[in-house]
C-alpha atoms as a PDB file:
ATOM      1  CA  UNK A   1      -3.095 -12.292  15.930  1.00  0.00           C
ATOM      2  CA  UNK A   2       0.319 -11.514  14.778  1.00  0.00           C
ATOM      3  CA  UNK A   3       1.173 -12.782  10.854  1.00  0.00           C
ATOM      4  CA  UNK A   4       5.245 -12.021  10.577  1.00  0.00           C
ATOM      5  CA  UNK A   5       5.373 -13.778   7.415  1.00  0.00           C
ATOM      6  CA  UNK A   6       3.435 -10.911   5.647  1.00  0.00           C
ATOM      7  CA  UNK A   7       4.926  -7.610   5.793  1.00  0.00           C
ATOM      8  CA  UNK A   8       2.947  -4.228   4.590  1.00  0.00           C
ATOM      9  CA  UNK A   9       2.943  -4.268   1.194  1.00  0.00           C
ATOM     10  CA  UNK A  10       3.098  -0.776   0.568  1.00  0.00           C
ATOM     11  CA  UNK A  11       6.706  -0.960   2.402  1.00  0.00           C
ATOM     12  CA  UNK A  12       7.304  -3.791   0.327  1.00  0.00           C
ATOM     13  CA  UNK A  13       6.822  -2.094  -3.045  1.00  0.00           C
ATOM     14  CA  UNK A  14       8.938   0.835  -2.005  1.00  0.00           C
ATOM     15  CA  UNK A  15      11.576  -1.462  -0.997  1.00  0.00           C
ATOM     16  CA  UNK A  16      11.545  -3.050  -3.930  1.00  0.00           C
ATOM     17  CA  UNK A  17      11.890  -0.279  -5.873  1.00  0.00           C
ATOM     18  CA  UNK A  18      14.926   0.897  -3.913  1.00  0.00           C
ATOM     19  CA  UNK A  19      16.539  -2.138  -3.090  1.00  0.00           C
ATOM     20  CA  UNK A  20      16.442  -3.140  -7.087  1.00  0.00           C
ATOM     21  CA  UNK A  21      16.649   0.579  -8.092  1.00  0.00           C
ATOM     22  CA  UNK A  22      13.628   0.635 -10.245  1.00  0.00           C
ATOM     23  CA  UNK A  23      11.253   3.151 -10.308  1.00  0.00           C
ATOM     24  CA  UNK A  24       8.234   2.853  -7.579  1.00  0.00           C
ATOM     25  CA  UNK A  25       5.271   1.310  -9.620  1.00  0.00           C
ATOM     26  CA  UNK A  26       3.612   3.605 -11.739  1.00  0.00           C
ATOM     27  CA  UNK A  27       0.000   4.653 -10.710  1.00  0.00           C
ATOM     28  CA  UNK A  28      -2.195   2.236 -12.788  1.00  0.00           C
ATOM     29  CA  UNK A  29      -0.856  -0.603 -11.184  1.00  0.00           C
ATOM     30  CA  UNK A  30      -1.570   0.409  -7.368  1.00  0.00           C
ATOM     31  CA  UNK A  31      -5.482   0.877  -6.897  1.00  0.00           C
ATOM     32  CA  UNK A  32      -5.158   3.080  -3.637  1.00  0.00           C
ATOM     33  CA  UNK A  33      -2.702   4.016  -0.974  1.00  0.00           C
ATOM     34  CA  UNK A  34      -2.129   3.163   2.455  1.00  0.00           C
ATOM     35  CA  UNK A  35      -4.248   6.017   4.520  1.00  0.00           C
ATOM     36  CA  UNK A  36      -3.579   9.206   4.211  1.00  0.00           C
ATOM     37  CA  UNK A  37      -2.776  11.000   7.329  1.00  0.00           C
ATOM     38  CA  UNK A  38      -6.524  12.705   8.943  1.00  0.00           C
ATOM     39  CA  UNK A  39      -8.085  10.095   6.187  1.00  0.00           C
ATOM     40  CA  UNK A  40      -8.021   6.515   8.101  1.00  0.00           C
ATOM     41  CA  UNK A  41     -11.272   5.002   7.001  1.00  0.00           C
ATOM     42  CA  UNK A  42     -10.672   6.375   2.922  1.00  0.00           C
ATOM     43  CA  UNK A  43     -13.793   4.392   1.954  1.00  0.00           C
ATOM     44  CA  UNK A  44     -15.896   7.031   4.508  1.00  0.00           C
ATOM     45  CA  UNK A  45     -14.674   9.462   1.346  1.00  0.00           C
ATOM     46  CA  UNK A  46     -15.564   7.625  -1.774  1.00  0.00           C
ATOM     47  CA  UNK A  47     -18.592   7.587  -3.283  1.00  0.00           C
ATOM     48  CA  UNK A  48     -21.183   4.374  -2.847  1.00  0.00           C
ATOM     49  CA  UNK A  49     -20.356   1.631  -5.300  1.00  0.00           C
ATOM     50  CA  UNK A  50     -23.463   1.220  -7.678  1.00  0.00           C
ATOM     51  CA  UNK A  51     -23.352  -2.328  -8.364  1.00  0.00           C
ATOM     52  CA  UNK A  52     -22.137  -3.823  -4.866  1.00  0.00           C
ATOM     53  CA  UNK A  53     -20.250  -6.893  -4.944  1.00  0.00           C
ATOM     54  CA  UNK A  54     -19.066  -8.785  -1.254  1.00  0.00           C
ATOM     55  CA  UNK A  55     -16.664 -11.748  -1.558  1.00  0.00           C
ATOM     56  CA  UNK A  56     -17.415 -14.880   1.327  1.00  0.00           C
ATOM     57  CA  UNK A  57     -14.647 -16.308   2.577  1.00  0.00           C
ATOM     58  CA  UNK A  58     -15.689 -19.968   3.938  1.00  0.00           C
ATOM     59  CA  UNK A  59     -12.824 -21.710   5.561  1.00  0.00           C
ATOM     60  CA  UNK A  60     -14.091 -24.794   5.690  1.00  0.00           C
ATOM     61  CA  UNK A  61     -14.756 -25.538   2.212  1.00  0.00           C
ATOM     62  CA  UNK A  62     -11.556 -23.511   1.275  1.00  0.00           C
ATOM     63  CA  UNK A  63     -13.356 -21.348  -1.756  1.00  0.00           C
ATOM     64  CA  UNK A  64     -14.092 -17.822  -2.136  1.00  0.00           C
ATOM     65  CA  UNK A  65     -17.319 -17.041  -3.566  1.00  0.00           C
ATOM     66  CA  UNK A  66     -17.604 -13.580  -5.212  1.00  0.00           C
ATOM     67  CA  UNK A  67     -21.690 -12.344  -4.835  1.00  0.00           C
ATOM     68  CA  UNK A  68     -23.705  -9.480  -6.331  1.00  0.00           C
ATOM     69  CA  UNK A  69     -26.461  -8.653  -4.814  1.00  0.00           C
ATOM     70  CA  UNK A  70     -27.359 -12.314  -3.221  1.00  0.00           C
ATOM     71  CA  UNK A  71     -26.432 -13.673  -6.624  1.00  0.00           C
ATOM     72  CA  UNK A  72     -23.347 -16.128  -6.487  1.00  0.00           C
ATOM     73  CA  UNK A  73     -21.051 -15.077  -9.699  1.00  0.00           C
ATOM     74  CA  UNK A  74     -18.101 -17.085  -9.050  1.00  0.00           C
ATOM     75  CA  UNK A  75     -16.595 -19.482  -6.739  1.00  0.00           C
ATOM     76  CA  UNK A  76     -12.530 -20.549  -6.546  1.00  0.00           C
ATOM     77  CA  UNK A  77     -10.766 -22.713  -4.808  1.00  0.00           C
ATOM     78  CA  UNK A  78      -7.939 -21.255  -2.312  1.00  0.00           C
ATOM     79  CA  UNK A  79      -5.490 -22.192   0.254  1.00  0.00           C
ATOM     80  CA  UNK A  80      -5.668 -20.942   4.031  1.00  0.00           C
ATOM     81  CA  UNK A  81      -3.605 -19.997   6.952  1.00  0.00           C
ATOM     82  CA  UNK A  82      -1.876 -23.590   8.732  1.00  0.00           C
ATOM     83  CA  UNK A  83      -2.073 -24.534  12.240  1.00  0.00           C
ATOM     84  CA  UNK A  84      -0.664 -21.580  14.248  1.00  0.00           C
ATOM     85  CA  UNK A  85      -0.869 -19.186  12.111  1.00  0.00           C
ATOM     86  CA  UNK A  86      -5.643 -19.397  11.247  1.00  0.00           C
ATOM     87  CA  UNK A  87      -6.952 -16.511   8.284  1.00  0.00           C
ATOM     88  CA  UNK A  88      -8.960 -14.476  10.689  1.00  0.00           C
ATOM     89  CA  UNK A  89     -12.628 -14.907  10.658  1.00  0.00           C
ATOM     90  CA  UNK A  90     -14.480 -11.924  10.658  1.00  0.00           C
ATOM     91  CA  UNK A  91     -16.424  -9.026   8.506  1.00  0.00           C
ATOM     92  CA  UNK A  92     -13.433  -6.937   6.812  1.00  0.00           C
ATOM     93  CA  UNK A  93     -13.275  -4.840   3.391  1.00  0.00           C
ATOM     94  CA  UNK A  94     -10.777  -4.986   0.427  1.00  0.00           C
ATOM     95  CA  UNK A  95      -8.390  -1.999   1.260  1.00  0.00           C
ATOM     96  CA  UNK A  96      -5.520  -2.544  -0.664  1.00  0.00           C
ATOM     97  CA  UNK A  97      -5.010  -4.287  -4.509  1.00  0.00           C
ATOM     98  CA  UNK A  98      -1.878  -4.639  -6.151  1.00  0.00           C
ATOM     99  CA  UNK A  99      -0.200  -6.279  -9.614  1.00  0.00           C
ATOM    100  CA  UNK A 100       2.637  -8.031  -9.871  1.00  0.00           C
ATOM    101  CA  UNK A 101       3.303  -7.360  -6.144  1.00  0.00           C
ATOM    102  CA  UNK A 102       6.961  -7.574  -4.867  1.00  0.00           C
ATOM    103  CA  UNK A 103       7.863  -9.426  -1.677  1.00  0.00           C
ATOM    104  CA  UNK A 104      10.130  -8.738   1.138  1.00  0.00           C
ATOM    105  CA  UNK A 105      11.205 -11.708   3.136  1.00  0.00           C
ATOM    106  CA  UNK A 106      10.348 -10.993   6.509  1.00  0.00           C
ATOM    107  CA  UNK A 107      13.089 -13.129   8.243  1.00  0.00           C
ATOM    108  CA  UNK A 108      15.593 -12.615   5.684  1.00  0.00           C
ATOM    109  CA  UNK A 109      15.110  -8.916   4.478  1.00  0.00           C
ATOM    110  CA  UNK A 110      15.650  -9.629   0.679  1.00  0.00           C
ATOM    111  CA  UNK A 111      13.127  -8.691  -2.290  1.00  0.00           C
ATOM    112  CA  UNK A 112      11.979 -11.021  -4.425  1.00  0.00           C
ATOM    113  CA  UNK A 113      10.878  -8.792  -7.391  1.00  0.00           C
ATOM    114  CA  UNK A 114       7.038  -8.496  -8.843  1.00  0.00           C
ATOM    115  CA  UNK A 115       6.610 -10.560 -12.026  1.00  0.00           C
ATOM    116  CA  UNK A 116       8.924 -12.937 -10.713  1.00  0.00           C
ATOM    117  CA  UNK A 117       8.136 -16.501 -11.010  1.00  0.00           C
ATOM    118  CA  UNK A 118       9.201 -17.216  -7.217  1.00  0.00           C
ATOM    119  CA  UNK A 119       7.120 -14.438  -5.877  1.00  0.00           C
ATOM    120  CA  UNK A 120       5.333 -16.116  -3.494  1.00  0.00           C
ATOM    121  CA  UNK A 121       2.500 -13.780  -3.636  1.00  0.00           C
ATOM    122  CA  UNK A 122       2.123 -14.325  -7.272  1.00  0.00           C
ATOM    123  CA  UNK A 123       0.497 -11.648  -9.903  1.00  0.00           C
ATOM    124  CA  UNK A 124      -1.926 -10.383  -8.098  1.00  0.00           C
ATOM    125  CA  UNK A 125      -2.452  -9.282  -4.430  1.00  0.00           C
ATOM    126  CA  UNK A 126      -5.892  -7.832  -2.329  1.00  0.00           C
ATOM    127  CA  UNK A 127      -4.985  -7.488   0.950  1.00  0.00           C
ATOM    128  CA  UNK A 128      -8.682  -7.408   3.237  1.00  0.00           C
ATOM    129  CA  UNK A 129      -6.881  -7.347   7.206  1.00  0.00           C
ATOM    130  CA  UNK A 130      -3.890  -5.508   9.102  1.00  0.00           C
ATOM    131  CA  UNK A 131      -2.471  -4.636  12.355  1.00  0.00           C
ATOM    132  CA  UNK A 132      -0.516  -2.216  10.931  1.00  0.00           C
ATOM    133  CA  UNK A 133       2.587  -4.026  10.539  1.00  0.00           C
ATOM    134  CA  UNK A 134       1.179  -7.793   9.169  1.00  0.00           C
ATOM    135  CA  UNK A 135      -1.146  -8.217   6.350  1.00  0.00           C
ATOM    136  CA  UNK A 136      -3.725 -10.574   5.265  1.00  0.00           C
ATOM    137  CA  UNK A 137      -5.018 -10.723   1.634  1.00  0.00           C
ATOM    138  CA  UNK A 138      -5.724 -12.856  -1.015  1.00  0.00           C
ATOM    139  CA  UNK A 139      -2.780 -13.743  -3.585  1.00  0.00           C
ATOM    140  CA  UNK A 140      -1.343 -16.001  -6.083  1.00  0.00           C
ATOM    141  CA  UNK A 141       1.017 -18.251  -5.580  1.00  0.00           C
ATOM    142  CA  UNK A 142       3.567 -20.173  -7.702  1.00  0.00           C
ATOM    143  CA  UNK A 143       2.698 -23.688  -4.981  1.00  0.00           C
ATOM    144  CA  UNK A 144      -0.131 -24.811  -6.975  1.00  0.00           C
ATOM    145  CA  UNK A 145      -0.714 -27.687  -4.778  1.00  0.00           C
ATOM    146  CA  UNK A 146      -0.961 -25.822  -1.713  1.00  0.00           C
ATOM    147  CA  UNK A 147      -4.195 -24.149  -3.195  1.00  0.00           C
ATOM    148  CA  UNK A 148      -7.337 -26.266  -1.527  1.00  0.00           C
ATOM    149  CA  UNK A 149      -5.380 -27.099   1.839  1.00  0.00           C
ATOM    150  CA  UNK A 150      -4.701 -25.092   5.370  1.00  0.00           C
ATOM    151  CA  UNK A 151      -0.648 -24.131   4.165  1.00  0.00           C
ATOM    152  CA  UNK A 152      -0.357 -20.515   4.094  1.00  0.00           C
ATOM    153  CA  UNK A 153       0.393 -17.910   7.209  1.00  0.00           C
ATOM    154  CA  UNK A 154      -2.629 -16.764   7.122  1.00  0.00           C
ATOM    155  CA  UNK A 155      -3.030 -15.295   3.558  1.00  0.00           C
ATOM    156  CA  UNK A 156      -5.606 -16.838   1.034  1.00  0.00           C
ATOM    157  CA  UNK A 157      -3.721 -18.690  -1.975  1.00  0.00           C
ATOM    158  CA  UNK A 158      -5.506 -18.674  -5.117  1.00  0.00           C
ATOM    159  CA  UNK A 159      -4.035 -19.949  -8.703  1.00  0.00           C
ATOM    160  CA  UNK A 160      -2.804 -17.256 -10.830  1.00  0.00           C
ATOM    161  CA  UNK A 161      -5.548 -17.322 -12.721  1.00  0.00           C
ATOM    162  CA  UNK A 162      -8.211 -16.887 -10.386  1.00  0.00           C
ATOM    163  CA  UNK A 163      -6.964 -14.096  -8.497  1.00  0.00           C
ATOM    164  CA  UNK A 164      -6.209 -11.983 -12.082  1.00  0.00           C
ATOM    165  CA  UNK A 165     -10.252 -12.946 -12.752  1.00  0.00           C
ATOM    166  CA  UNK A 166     -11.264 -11.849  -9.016  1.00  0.00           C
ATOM    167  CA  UNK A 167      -8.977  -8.890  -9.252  1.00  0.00           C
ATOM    168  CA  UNK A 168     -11.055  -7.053 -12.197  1.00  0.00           C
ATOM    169  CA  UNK A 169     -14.541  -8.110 -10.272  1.00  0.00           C
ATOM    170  CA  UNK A 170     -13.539  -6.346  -6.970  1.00  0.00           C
ATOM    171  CA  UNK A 171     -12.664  -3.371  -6.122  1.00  0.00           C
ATOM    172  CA  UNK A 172     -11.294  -1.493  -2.956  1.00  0.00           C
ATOM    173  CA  UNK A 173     -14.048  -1.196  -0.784  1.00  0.00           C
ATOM    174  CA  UNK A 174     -15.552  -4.750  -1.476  1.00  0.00           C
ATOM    175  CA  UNK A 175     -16.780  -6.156   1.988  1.00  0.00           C
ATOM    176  CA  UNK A 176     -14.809  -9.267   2.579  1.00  0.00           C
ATOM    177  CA  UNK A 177     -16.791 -12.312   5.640  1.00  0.00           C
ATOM    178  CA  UNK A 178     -14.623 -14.910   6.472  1.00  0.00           C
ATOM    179  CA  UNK A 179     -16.155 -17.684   8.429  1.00  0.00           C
ATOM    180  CA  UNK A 180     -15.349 -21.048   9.634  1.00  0.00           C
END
């Protein structure tokens, strides 16, 4: 499943940062790295989380519920990939989390700056599935009406809000099901 609309992010902050010539985001604001090269699976090398959390993904009902344990702790409304261009169902983990992502348009080439209120990935951005080129994650977005309908390419929508709170109860690692 190819997703052209979302571009690696990582390649997106750097081109931010060059295209705008600002500094590359300073450390506290990117929670890990792509893979390091000999490291691909980086969770293999952290140690066990002690409190687990797991986010569920239903499609159908178009909310994200974060658990611990079994224990539902919160539940929010999102938006999901349109017709042609499905979220991918599946068992996946959080591997990359970002604030105040920029974006590069992937047709167009340009950078619309993090913090921006046209960033179309909003404030916050957990990205849970790649091919290496594409991503898939769960973002803001300045459309608040798209949230609760099938509008995105792929990517999970949440309100601002939402995906700030979700942000600081997940961390990379968190197993991520998607079903339909």
């Amino acid at each position: 499943m190819r997703h052209p609309s979302i571009k690696l992010i990582a390649l997106s902050l750097v081109a931010g940062a060059l295209t705008l010539g600002q500094p590359v985001r300073a450390a506290e604001e990117i929670a890990i790295a792509p893979p390091l090269p000999g490291l691909d699976n980086i969770t293999d090398h952290l140690p066990p989380a002690i409190d687990p959390m797991r986010l569920e993904l239903n499609l159908s009902k178009r909310r994200v519920t974060v658990y611990q344990h079994d224990q539902a702790v919160k539940s929010y409304p999102v938006a999901i990939g349109r017709a042609g261009w499905a979220t991918p169902a599946g068992e996946f983990a959080v591997k990359t989390k970002y604030r105040n992502p920029p974006w590069l348009h992937p047709f167009k080439g340009y950078v619309i700056p993090g913090g921006d209120p046209e960033n179309p990935l909003g404030r916050r951005w957990m990205g849970f599935w790649t091919d290496g080129n594409n991503w898939i994650g769960f973002h803001g977005t300045p459309n608040r009406d798209s949230v609760g309908r099938s509008a995105s390419h792929g990517c999970v929508r949440m309100y601002d809000e939402d995906i700030e709170e979700m942000f600081e109860l997940v961390a990379v690692g968190t197993p991520v099901k998607v079903i339909r």
